[in-house]
PDB file of N, CA and C in Angstrom:
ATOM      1  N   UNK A   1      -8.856  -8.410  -6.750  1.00  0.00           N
ATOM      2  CA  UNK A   1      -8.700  -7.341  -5.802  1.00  0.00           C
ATOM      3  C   UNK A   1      -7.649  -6.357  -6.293  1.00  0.00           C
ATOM      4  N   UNK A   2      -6.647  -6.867  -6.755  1.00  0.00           N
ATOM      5  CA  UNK A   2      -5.519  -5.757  -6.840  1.00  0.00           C
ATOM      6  C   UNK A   2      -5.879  -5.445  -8.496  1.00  0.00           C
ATOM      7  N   UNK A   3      -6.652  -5.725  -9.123  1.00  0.00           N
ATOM      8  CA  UNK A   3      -6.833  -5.672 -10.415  1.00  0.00           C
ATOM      9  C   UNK A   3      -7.852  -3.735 -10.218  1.00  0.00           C
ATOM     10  N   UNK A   4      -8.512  -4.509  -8.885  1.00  0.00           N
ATOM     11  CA  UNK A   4      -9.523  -2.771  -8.728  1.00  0.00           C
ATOM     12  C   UNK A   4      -8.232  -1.476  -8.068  1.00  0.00           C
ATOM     13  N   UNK A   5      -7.079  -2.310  -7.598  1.00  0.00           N
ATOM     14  CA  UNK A   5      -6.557  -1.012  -6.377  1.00  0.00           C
ATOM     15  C   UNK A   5      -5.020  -0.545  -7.203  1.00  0.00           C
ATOM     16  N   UNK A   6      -4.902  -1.889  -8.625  1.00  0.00           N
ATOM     17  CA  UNK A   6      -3.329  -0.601  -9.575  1.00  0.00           C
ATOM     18  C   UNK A   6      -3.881  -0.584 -10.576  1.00  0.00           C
ATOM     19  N   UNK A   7      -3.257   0.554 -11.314  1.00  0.00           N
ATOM     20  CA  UNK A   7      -1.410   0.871 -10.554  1.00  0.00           C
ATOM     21  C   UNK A   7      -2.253   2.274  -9.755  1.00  0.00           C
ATOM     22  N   UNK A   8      -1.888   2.090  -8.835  1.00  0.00           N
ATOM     23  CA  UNK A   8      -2.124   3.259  -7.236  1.00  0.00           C
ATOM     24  C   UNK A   8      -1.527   4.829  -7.996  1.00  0.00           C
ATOM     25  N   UNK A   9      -1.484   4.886  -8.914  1.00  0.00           N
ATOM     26  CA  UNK A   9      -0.391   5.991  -9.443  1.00  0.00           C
ATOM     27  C   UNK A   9      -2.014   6.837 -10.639  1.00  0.00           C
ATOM     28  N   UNK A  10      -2.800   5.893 -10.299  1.00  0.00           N
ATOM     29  CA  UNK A  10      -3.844   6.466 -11.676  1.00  0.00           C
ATOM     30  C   UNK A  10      -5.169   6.606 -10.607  1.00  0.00           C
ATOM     31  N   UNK A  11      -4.793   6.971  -9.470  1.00  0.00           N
ATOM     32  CA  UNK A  11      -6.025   6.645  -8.595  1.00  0.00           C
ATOM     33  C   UNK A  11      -6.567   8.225  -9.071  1.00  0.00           C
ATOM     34  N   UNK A  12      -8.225   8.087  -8.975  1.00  0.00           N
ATOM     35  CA  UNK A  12      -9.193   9.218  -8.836  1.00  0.00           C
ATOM     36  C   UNK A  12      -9.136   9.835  -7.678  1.00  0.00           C
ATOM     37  N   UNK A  13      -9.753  10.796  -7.822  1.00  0.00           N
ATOM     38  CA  UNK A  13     -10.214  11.587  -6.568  1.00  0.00           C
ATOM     39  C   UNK A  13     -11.754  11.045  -5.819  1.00  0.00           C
ATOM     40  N   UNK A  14     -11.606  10.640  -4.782  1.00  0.00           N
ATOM     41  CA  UNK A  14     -12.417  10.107  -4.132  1.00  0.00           C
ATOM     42  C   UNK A  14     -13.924  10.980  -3.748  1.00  0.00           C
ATOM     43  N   UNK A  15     -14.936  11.055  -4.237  1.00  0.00           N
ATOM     44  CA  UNK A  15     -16.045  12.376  -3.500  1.00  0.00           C
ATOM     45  C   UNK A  15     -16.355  11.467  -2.257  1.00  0.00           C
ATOM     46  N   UNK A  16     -17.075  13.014  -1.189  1.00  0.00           N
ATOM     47  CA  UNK A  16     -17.187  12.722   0.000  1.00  0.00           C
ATOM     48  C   UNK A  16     -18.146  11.861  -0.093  1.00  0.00           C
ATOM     49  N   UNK A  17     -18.157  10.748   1.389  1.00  0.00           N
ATOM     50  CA  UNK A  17     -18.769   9.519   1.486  1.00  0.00           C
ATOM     51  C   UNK A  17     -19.905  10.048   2.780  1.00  0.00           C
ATOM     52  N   UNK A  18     -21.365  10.826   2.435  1.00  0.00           N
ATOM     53  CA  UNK A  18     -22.116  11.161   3.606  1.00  0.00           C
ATOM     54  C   UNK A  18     -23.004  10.770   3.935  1.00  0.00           C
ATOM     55  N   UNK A  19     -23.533   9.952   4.887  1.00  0.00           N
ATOM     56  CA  UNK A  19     -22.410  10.648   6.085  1.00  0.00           C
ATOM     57  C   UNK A  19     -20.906   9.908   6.414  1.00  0.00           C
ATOM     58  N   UNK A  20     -20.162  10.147   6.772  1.00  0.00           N
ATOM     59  CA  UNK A  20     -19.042   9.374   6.654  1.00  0.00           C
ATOM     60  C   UNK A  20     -18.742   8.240   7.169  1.00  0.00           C
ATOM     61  N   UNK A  21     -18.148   7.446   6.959  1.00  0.00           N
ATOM     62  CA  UNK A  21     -17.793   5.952   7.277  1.00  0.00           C
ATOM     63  C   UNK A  21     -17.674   5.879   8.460  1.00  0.00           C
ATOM     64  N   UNK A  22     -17.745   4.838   9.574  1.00  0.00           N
ATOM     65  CA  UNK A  22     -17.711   4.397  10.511  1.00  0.00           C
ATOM     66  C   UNK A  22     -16.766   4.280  10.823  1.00  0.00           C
ATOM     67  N   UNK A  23     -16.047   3.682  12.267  1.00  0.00           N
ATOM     68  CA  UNK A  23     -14.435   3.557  12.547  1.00  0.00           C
ATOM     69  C   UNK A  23     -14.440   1.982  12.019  1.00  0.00           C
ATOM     70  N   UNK A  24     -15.551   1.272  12.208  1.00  0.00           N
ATOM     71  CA  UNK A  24     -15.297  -0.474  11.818  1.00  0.00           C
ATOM     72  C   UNK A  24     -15.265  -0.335   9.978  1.00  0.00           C
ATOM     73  N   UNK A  25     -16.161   0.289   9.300  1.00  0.00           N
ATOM     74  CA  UNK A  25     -15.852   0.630   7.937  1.00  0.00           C
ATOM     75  C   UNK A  25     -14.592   1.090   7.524  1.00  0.00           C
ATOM     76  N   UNK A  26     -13.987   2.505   8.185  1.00  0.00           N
ATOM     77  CA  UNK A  26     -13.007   2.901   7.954  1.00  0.00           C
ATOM     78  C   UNK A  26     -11.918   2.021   7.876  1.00  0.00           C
ATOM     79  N   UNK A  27     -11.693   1.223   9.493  1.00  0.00           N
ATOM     80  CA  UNK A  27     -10.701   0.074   9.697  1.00  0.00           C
ATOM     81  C   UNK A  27     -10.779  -1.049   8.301  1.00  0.00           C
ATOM     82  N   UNK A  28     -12.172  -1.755   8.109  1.00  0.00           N
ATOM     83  CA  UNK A  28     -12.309  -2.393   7.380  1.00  0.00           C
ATOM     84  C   UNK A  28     -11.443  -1.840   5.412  1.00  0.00           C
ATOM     85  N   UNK A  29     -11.799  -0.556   5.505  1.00  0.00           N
ATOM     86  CA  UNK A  29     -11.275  -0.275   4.023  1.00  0.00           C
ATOM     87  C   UNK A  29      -9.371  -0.087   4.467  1.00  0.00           C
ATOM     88  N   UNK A  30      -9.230   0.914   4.840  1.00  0.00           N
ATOM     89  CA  UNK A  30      -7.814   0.520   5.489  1.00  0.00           C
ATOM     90  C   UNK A  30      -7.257  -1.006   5.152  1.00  0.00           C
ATOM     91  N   UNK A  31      -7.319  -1.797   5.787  1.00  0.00           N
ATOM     92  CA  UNK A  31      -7.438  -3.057   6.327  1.00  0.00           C
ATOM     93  C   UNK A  31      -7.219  -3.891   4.209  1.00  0.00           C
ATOM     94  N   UNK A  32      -8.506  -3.326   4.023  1.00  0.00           N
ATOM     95  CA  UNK A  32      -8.412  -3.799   2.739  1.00  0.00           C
ATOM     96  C   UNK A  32      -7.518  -3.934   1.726  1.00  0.00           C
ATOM     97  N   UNK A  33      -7.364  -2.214   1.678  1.00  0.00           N
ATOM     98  CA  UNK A  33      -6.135  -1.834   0.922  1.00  0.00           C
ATOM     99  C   UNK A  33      -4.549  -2.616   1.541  1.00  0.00           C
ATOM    100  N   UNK A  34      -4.674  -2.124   2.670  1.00  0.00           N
ATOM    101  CA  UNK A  34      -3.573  -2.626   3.316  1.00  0.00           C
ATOM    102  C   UNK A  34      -2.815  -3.925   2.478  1.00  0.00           C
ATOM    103  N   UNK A  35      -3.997  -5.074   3.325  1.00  0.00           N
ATOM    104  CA  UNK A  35      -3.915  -6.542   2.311  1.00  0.00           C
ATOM    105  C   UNK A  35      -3.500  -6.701   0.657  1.00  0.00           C
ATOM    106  N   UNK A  36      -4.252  -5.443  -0.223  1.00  0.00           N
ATOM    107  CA  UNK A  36      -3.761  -5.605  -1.260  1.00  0.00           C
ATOM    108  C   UNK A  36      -2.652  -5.282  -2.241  1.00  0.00           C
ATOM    109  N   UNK A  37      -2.092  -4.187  -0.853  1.00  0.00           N
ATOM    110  CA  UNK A  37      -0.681  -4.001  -0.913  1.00  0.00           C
ATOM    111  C   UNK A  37       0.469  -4.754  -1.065  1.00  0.00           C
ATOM    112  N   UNK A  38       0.050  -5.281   0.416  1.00  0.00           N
ATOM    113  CA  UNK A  38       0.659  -6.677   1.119  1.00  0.00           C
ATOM    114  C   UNK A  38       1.342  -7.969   0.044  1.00  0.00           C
ATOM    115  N   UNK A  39      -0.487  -8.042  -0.626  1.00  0.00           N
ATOM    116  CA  UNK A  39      -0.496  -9.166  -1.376  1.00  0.00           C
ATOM    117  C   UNK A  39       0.127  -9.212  -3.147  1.00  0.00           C
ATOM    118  N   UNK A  40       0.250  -7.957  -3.252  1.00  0.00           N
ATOM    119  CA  UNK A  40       0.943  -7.768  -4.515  1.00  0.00           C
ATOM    120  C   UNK A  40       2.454  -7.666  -4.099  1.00  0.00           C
ATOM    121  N   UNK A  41       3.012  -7.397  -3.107  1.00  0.00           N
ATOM    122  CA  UNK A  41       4.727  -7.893  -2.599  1.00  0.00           C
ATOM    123  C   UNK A  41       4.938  -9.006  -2.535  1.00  0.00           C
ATOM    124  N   UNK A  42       3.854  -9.227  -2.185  1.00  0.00           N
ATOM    125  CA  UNK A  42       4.215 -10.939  -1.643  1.00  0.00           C
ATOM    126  C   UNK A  42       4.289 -11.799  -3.438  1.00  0.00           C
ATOM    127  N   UNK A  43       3.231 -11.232  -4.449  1.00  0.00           N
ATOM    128  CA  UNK A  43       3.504 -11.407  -5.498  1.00  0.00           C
ATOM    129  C   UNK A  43       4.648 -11.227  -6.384  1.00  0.00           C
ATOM    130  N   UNK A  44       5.240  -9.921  -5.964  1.00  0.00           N
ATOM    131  CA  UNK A  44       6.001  -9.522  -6.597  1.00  0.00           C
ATOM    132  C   UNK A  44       7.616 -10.277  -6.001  1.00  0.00           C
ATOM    133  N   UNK A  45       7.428 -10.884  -5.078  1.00  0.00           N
ATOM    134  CA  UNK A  45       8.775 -11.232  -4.000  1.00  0.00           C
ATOM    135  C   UNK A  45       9.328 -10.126  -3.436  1.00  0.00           C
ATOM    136  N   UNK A  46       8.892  -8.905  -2.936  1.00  0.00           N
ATOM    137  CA  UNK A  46       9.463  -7.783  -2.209  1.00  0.00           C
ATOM    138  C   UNK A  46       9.566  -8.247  -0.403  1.00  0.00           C
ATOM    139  N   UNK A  47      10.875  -8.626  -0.327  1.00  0.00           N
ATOM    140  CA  UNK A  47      11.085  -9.228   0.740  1.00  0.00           C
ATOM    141  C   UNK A  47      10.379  -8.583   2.074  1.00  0.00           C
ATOM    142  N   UNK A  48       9.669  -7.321   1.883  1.00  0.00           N
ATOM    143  CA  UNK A  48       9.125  -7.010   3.252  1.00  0.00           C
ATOM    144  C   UNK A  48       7.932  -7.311   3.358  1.00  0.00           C
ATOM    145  N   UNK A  49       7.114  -7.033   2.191  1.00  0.00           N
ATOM    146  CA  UNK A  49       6.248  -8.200   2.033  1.00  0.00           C
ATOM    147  C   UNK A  49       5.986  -9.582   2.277  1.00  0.00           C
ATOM    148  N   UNK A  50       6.592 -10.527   2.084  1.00  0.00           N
ATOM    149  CA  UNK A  50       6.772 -11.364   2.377  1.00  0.00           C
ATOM    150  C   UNK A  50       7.288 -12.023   3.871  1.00  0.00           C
ATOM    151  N   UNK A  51       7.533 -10.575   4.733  1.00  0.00           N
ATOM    152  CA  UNK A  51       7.462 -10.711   5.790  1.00  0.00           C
ATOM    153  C   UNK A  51       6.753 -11.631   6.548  1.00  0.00           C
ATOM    154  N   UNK A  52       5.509 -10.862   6.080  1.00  0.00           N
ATOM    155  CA  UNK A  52       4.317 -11.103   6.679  1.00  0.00           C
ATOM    156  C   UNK A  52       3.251 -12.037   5.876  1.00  0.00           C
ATOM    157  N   UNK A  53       2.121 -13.375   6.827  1.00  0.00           N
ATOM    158  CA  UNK A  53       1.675 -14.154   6.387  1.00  0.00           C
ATOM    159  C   UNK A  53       1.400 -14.035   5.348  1.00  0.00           C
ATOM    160  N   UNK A  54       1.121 -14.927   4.468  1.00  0.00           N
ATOM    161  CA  UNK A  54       0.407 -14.633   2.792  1.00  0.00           C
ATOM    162  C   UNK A  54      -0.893 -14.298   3.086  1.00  0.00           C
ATOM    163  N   UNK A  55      -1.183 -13.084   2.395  1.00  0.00           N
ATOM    164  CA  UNK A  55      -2.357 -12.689   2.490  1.00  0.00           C
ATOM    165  C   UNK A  55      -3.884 -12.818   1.209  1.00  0.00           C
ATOM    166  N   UNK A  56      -2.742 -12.967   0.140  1.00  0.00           N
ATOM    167  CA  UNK A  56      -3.263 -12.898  -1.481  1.00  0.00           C
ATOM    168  C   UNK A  56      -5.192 -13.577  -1.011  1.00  0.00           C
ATOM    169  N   UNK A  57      -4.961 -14.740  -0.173  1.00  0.00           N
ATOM    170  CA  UNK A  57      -6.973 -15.669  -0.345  1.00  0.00           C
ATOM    171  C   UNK A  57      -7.318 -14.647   0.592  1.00  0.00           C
ATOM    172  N   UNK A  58      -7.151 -15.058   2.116  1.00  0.00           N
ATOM    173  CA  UNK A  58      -7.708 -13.861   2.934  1.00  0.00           C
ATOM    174  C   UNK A  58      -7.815 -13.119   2.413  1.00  0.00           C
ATOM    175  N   UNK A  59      -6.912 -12.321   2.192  1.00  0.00           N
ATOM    176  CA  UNK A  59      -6.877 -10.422   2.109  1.00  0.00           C
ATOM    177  C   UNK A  59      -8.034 -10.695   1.049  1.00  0.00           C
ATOM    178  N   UNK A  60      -8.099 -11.309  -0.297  1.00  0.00           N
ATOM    179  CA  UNK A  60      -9.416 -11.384  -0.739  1.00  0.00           C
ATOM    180  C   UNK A  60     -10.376 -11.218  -0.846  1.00  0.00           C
ATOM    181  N   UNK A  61     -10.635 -12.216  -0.210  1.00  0.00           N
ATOM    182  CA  UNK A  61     -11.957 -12.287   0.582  1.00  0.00           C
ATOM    183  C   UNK A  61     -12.354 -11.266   1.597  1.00  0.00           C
ATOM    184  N   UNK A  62     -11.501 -10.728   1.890  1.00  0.00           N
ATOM    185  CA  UNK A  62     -11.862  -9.496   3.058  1.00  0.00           C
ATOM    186  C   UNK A  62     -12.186  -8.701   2.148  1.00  0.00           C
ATOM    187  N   UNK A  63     -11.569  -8.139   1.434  1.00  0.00           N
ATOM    188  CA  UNK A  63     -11.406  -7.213   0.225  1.00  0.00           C
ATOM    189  C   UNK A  63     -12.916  -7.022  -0.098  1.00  0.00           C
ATOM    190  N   UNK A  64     -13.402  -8.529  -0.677  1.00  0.00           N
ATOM    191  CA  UNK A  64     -14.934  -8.951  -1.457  1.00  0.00           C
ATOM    192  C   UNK A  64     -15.807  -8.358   0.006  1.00  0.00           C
ATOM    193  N   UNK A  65     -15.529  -8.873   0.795  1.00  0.00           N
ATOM    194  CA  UNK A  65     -16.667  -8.915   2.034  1.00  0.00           C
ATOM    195  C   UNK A  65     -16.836  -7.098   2.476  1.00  0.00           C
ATOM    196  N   UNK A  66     -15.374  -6.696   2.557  1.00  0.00           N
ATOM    197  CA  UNK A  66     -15.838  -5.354   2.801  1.00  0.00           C
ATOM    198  C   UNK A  66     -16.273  -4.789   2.269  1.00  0.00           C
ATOM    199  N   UNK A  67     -15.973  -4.480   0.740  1.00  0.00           N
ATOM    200  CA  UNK A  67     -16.621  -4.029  -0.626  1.00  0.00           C
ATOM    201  C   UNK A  67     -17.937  -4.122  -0.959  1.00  0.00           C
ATOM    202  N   UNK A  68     -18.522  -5.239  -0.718  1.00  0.00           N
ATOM    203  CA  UNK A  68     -19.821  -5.989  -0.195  1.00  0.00           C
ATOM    204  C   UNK A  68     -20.838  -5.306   0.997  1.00  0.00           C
ATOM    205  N   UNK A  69     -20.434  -5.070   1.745  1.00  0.00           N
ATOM    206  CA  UNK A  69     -20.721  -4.274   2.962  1.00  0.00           C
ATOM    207  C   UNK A  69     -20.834  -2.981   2.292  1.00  0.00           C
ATOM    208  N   UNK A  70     -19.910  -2.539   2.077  1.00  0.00           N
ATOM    209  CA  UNK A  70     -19.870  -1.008   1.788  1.00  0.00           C
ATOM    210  C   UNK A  70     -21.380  -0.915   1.227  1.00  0.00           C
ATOM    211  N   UNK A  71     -20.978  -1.663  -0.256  1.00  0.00           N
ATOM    212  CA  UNK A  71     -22.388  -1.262  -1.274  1.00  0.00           C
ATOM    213  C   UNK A  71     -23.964  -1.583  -0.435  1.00  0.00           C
ATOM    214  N   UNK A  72     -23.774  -2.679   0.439  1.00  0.00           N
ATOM    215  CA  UNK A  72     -25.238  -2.997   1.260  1.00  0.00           C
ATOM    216  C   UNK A  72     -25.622  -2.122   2.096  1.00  0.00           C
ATOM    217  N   UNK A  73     -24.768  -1.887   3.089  1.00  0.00           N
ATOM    218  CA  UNK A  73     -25.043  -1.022   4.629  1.00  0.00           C
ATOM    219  C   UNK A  73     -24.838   0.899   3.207  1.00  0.00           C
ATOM    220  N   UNK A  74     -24.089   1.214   2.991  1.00  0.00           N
ATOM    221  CA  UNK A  74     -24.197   2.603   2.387  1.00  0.00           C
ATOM    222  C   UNK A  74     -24.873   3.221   1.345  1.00  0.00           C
ATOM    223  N   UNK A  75     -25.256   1.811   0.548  1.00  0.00           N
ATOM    224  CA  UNK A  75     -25.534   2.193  -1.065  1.00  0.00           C
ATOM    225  C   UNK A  75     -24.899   2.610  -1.953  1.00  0.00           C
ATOM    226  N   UNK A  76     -23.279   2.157  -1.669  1.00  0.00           N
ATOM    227  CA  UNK A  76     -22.381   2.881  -2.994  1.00  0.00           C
ATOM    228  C   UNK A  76     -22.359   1.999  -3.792  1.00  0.00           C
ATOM    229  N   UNK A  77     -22.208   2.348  -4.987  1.00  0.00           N
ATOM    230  CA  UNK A  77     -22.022   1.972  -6.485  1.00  0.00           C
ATOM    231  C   UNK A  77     -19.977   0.875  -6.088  1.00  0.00           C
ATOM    232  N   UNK A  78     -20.152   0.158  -6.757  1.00  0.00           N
ATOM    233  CA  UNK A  78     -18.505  -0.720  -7.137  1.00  0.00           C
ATOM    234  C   UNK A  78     -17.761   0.355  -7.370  1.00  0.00           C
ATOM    235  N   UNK A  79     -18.241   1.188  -8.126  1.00  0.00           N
ATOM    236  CA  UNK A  79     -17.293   2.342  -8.456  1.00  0.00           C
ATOM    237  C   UNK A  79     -16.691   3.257  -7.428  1.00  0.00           C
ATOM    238  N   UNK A  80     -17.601   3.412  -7.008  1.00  0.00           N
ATOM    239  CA  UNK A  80     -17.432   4.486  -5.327  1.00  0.00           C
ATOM    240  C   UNK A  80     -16.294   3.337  -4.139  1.00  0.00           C
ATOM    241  N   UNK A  81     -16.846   2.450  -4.215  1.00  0.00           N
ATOM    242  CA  UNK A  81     -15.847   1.513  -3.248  1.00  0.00           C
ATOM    243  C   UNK A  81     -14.486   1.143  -3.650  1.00  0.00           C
ATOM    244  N   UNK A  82     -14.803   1.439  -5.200  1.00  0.00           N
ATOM    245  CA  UNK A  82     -13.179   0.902  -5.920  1.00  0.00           C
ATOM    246  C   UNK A  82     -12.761   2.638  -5.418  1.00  0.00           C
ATOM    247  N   UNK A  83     -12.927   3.365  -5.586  1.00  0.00           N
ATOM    248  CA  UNK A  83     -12.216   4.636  -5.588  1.00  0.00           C
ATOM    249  C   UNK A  83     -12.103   4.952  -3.675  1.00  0.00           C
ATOM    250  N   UNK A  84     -12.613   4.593  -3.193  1.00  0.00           N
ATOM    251  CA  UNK A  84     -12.593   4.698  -1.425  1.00  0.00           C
ATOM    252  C   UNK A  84     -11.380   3.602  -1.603  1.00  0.00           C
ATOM    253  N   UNK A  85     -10.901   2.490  -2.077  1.00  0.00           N
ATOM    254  CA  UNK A  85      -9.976   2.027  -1.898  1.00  0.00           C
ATOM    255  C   UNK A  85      -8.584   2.058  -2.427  1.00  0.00           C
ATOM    256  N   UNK A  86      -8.783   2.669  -3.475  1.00  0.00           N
ATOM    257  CA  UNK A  86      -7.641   2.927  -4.688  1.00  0.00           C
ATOM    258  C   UNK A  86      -6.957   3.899  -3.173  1.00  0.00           C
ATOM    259  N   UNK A  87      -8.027   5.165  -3.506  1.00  0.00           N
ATOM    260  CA  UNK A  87      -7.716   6.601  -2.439  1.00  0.00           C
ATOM    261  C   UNK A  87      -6.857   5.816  -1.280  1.00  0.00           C
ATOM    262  N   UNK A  88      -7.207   4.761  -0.247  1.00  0.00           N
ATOM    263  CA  UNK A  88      -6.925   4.518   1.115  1.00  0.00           C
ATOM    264  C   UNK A  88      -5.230   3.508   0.851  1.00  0.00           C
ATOM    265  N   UNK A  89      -5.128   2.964  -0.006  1.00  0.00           N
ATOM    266  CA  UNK A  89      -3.872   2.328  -1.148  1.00  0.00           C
ATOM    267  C   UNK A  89      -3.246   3.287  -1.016  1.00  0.00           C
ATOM    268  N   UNK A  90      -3.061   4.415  -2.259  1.00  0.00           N
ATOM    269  CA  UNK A  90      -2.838   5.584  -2.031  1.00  0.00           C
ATOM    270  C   UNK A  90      -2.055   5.931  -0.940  1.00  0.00           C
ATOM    271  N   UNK A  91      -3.147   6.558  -0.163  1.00  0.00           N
ATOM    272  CA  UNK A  91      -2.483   7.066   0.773  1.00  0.00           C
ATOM    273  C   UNK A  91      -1.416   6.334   1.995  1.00  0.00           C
ATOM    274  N   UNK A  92      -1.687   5.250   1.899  1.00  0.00           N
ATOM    275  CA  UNK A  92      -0.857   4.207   2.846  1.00  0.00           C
ATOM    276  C   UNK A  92       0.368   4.165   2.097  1.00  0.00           C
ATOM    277  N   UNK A  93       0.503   3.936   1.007  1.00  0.00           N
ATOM    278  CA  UNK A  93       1.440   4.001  -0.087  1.00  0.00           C
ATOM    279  C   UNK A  93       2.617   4.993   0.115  1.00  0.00           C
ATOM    280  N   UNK A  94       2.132   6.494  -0.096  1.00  0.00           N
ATOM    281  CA  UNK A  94       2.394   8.128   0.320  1.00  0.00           C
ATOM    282  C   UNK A  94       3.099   8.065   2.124  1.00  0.00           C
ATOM    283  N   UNK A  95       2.304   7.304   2.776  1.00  0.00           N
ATOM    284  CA  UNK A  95       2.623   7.808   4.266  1.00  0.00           C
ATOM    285  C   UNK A  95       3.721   6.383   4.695  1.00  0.00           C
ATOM    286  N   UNK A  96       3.767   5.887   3.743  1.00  0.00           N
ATOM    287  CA  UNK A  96       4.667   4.948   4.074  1.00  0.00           C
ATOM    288  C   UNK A  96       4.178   4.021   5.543  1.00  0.00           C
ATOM    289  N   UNK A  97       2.693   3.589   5.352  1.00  0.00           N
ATOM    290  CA  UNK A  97       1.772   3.359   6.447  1.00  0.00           C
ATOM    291  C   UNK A  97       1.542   2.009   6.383  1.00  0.00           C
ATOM    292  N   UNK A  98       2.239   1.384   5.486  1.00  0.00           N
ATOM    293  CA  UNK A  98       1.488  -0.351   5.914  1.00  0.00           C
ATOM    294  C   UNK A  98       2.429  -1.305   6.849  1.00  0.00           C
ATOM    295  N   UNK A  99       3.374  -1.399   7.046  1.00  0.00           N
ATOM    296  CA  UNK A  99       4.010  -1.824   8.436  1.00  0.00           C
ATOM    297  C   UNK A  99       3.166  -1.228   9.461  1.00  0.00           C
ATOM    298  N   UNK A 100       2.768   0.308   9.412  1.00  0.00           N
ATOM    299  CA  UNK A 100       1.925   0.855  10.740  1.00  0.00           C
ATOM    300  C   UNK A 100       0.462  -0.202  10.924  1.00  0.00           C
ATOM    301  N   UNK A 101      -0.048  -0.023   9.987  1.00  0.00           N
ATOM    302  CA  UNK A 101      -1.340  -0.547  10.212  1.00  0.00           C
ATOM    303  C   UNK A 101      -1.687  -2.401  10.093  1.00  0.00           C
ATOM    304  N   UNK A 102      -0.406  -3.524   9.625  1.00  0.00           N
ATOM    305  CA  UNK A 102      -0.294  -4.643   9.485  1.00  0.00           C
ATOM    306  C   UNK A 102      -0.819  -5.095  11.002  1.00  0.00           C
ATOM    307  N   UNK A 103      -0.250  -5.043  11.351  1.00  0.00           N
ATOM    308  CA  UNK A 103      -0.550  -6.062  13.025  1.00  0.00           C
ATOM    309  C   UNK A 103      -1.691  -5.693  13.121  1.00  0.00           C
ATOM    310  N   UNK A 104      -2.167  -4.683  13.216  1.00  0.00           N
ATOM    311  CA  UNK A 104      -4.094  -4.450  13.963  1.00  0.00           C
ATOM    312  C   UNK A 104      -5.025  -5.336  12.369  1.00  0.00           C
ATOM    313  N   UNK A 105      -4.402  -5.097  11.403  1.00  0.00           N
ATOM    314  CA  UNK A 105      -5.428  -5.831  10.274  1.00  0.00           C
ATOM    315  C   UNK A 105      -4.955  -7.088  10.255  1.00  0.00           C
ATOM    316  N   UNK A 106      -4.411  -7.712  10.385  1.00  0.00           N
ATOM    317  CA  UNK A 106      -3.998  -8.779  10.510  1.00  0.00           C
ATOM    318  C   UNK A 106      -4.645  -9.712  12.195  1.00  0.00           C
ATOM    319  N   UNK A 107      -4.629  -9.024  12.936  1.00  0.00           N
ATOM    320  CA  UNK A 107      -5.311  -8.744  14.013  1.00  0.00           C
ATOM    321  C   UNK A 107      -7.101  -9.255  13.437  1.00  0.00           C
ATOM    322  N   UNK A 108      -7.707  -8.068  13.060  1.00  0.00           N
ATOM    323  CA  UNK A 108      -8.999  -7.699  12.328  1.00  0.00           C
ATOM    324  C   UNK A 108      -9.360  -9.431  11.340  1.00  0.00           C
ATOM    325  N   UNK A 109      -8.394  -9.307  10.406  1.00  0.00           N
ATOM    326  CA  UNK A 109      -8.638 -10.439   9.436  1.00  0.00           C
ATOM    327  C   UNK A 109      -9.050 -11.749  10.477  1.00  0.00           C
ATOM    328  N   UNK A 110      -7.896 -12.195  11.026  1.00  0.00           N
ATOM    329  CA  UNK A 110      -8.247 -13.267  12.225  1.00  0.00           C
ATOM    330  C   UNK A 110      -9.543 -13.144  12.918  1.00  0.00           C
ATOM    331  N   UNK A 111     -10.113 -12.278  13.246  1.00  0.00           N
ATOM    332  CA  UNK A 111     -11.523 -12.563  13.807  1.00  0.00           C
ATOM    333  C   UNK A 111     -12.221 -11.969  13.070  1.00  0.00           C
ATOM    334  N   UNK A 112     -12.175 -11.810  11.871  1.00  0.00           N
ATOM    335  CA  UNK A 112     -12.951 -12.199  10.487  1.00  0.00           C
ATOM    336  C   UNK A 112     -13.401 -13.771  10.325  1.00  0.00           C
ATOM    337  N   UNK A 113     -12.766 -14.232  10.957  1.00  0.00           N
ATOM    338  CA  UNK A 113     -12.616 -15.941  11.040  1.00  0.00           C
ATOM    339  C   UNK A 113     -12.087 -16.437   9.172  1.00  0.00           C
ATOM    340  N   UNK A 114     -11.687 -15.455   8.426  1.00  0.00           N
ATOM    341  CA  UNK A 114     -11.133 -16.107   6.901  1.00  0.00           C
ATOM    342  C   UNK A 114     -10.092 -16.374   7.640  1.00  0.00           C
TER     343      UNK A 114
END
């Protein structure tokens, strides 16, 4: 997973996704990135990371499952989903957004049932 989303610093430009993603897609890629944020602190020992549960198998597997989804329900290419996620990394990264969005994906993951 984090092998598709660094270094976040070389991310592409994402083309538009039409028609556009859903709010459960959207959440779901969010969500994704989020985790693989998460899970590379928790790798790295960045104590705020590590805050929060280990995510590295879950977040995973969510990662695979949403990615998975994407390409079934939309028809995008690995490529298109790696770059919808690099982009959503990115920007969480920039907005200083993953404390914001942890509890609702973490939330999400849990009735994922992983």
């Amino acid at each position: 997973m984090l092998e598709i989303l660094l270094p976040l610093a070389m991310a592409q430009s994402v083309p538009a996704v039409d028609p556009p993603l859903d709010l459960e897609q959207q959440a779901a890629v969010r969500c994704s990135a989020a985790f693989a944020v998460v899970g590379h602190g928790q790798q790295s020992g960045n104590a705020e990371a590590l805050a929060y549960p280990l995510v590295n198998e879950r977040g995973r597997e969510f990662f695979v499952r949403t990615a998975a989804r994407l390409m079934d329900e939309r028809g995008l290419t690995r490529d298109q989903v790696a770059m919808l996620m690099r982009e959503e990394a990115q920007t969480l990264w920039d907005d200083d957004a993953v404390e914001a969005v942890m509890p609702g994906c973490l939330l999400l993951l849990d009735a994922s049932g992983l």
